[in-house]
N, C-alpha and C. Protein backbone atom coordinates (compact mmCIF):
# COMPACT_ATOMS: atom_id res chain seq x y z
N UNK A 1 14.40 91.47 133.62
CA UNK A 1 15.58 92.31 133.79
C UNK A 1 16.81 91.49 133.40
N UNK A 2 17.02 92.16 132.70
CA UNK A 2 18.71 91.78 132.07
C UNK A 2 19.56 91.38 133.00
N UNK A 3 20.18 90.89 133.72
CA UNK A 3 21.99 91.47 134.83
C UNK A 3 23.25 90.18 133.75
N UNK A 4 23.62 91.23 133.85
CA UNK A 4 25.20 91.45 132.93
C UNK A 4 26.26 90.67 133.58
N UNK A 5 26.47 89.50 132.63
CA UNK A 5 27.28 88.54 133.68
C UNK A 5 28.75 88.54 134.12
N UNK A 6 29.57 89.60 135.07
CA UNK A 6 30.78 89.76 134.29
C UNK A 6 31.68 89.02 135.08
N UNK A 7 31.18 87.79 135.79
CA UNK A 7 32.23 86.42 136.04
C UNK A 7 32.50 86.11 134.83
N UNK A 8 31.77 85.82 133.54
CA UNK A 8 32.05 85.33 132.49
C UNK A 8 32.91 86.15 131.53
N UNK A 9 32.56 87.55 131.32
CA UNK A 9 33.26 88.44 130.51
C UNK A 9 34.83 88.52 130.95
N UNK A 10 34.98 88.59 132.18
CA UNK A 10 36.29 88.40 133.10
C UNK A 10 37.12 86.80 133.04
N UNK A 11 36.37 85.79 132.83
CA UNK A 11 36.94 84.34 132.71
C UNK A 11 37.34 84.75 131.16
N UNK A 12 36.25 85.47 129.94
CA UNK A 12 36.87 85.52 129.37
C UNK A 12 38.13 86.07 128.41
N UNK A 13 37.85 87.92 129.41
CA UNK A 13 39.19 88.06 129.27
C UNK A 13 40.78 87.42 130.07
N UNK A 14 40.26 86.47 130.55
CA UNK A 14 41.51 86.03 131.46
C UNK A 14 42.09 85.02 130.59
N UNK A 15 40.91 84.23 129.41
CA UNK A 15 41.49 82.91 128.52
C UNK A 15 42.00 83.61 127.78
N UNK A 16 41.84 84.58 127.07
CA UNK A 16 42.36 85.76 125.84
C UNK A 16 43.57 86.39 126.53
N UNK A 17 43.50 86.73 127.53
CA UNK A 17 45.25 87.16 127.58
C UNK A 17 46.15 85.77 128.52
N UNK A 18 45.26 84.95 128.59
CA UNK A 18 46.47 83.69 128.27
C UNK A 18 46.71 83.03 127.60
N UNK A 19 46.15 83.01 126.30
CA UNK A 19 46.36 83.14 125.09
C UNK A 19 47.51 84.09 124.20
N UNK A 20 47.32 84.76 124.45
CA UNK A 20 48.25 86.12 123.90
C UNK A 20 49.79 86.09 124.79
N UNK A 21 49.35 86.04 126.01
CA UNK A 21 50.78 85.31 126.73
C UNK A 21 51.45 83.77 126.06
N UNK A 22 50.56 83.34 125.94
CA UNK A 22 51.46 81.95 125.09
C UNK A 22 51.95 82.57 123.81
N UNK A 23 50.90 82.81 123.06
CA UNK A 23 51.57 83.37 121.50
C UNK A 23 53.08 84.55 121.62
N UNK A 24 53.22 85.31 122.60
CA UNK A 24 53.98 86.08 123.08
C UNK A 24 55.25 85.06 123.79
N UNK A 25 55.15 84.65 124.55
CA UNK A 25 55.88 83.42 125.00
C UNK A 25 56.64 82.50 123.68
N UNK A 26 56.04 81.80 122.57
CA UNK A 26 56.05 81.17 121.15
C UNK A 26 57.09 82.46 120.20
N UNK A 27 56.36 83.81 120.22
CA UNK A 27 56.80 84.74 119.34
C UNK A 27 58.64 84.84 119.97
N UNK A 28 58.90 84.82 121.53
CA UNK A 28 60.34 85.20 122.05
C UNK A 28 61.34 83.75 121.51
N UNK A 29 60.51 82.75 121.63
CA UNK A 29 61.78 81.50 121.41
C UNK A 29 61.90 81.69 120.40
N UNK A 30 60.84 82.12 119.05
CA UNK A 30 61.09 81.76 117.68
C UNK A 30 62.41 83.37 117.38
N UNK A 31 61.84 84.16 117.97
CA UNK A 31 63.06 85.05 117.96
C UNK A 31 64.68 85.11 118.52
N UNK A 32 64.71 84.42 119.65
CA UNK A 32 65.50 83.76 120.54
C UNK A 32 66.52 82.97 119.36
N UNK A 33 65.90 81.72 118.53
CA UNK A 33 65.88 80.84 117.43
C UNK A 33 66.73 81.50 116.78
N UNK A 34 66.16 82.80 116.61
CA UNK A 34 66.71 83.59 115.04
C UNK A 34 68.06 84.32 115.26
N UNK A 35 68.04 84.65 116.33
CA UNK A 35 69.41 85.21 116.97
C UNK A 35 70.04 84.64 117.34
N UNK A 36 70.37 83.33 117.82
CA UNK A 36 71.04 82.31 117.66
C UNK A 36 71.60 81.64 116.21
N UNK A 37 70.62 81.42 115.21
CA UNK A 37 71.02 81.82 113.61
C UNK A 37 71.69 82.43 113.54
N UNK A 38 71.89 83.46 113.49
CA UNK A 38 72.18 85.15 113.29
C UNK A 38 73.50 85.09 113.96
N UNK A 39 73.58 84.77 115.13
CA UNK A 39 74.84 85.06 115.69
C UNK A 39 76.23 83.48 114.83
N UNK A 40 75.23 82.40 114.93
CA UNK A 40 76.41 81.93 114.27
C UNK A 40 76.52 82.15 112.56
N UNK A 41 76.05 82.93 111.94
CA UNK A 41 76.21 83.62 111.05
C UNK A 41 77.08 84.37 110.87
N UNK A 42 77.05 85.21 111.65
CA UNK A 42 77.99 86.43 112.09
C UNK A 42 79.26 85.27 112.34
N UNK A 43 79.47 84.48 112.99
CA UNK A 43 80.68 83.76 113.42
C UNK A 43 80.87 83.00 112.37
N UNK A 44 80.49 82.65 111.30
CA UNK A 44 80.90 82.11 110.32
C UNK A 44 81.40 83.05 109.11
N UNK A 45 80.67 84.07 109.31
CA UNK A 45 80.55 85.38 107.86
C UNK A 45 82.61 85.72 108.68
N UNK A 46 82.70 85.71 109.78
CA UNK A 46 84.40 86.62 110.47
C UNK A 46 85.31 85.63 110.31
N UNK A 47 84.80 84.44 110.35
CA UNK A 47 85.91 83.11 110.47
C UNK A 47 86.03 83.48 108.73
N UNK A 48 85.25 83.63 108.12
CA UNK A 48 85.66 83.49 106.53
C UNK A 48 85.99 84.43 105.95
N UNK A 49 86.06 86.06 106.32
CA UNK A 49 86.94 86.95 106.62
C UNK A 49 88.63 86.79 106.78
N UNK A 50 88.19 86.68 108.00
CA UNK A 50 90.07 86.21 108.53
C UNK A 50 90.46 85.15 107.23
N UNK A 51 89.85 84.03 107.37
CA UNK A 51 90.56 83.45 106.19
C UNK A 51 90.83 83.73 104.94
N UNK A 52 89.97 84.34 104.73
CA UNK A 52 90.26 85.44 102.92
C UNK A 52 91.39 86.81 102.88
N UNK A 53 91.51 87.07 104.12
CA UNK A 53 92.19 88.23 104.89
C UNK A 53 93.57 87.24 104.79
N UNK A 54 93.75 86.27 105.35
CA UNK A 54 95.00 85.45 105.32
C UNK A 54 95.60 85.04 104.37
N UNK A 55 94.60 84.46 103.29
CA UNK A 55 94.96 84.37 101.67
C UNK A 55 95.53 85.40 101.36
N UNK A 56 94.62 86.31 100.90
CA UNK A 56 95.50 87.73 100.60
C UNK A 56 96.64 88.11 101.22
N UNK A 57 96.80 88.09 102.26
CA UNK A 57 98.30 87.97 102.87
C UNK A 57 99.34 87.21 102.15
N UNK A 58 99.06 85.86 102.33
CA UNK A 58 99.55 85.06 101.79
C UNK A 58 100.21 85.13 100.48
N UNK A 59 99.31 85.21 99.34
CA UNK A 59 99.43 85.81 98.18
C UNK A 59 99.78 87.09 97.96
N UNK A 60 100.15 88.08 98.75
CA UNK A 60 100.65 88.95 98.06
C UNK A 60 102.24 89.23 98.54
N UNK A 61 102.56 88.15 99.64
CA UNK A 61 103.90 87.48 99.94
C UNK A 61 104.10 86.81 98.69
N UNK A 62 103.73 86.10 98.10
CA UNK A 62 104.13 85.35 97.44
C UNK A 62 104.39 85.79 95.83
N UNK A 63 103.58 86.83 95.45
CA UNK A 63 103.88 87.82 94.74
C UNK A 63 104.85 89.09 95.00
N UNK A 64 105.29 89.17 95.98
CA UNK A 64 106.57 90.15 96.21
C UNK A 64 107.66 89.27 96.35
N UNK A 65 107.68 88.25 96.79
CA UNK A 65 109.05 86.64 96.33
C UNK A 65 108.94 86.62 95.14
N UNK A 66 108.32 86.86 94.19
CA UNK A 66 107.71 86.40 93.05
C UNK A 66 108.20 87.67 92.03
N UNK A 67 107.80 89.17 92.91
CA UNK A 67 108.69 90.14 91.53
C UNK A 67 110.36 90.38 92.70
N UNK A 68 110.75 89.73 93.40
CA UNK A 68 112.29 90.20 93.36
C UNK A 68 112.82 89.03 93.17
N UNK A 69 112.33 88.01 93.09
CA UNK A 69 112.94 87.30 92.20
C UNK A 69 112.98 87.31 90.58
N UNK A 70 111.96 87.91 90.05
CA UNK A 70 112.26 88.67 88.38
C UNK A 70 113.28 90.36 88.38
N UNK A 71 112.72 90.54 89.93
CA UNK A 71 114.04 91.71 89.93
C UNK A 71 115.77 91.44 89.56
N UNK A 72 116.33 90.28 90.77
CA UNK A 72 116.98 89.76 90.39
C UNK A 72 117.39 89.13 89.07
N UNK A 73 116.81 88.34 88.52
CA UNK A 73 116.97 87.83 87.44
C UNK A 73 117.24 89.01 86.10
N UNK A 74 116.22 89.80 85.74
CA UNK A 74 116.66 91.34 84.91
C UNK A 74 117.82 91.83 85.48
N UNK A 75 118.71 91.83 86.79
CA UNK A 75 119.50 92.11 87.35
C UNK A 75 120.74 91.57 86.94
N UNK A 76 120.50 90.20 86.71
CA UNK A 76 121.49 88.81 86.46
C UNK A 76 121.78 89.34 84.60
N UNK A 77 120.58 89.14 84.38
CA UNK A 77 120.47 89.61 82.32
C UNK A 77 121.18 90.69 82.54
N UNK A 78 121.24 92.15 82.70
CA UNK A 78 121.60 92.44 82.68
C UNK A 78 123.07 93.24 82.97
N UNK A 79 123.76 92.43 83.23
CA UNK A 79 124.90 92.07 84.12
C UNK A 79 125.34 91.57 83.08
N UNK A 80 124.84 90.50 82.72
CA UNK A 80 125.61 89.41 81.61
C UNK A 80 125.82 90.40 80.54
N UNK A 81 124.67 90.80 79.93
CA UNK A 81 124.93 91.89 78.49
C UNK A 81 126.01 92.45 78.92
């Protein structure tokens, strides 16, 4: 007569899902990992935003100094004529 050993089938589903708990456990840090990436990504992608955002500011001050002072000047020329 056969009898069906299921201390063993039970030990071995208990090594298989602590197994799968580690790999599951492994799978959250490496994700954890990635979102931490990710987020200072994001904080680098806005810091370099704002700064390109500020250039352009910058520069297009410096191009409106830039046509009233040719305003003026056509202003001056023409004055003189």
């Amino acid at each position: 007569q056969i009898v069906p050993d299921f201390r063993k089938d039970r030990e071995r589903e208990i090594a298989e899902a602590g197994r799968a708990a580690e790999d599951a456990g492994k799978l959250v840090e490496e994700l954890a990992a990635m979102a931490e990436t990710q987020k200072k990504t994001v904080a680098d992608t806005a810091a370099a935003s704002e700064a390109a955002a500020k250039a352009h500011t910058e520069a297009q001050t410096a191009l409106d100094t830039a046509n009233k002072a040719l305003e003026a000047a056509n202003a001056a020329k023409a004055a003189a004529d």
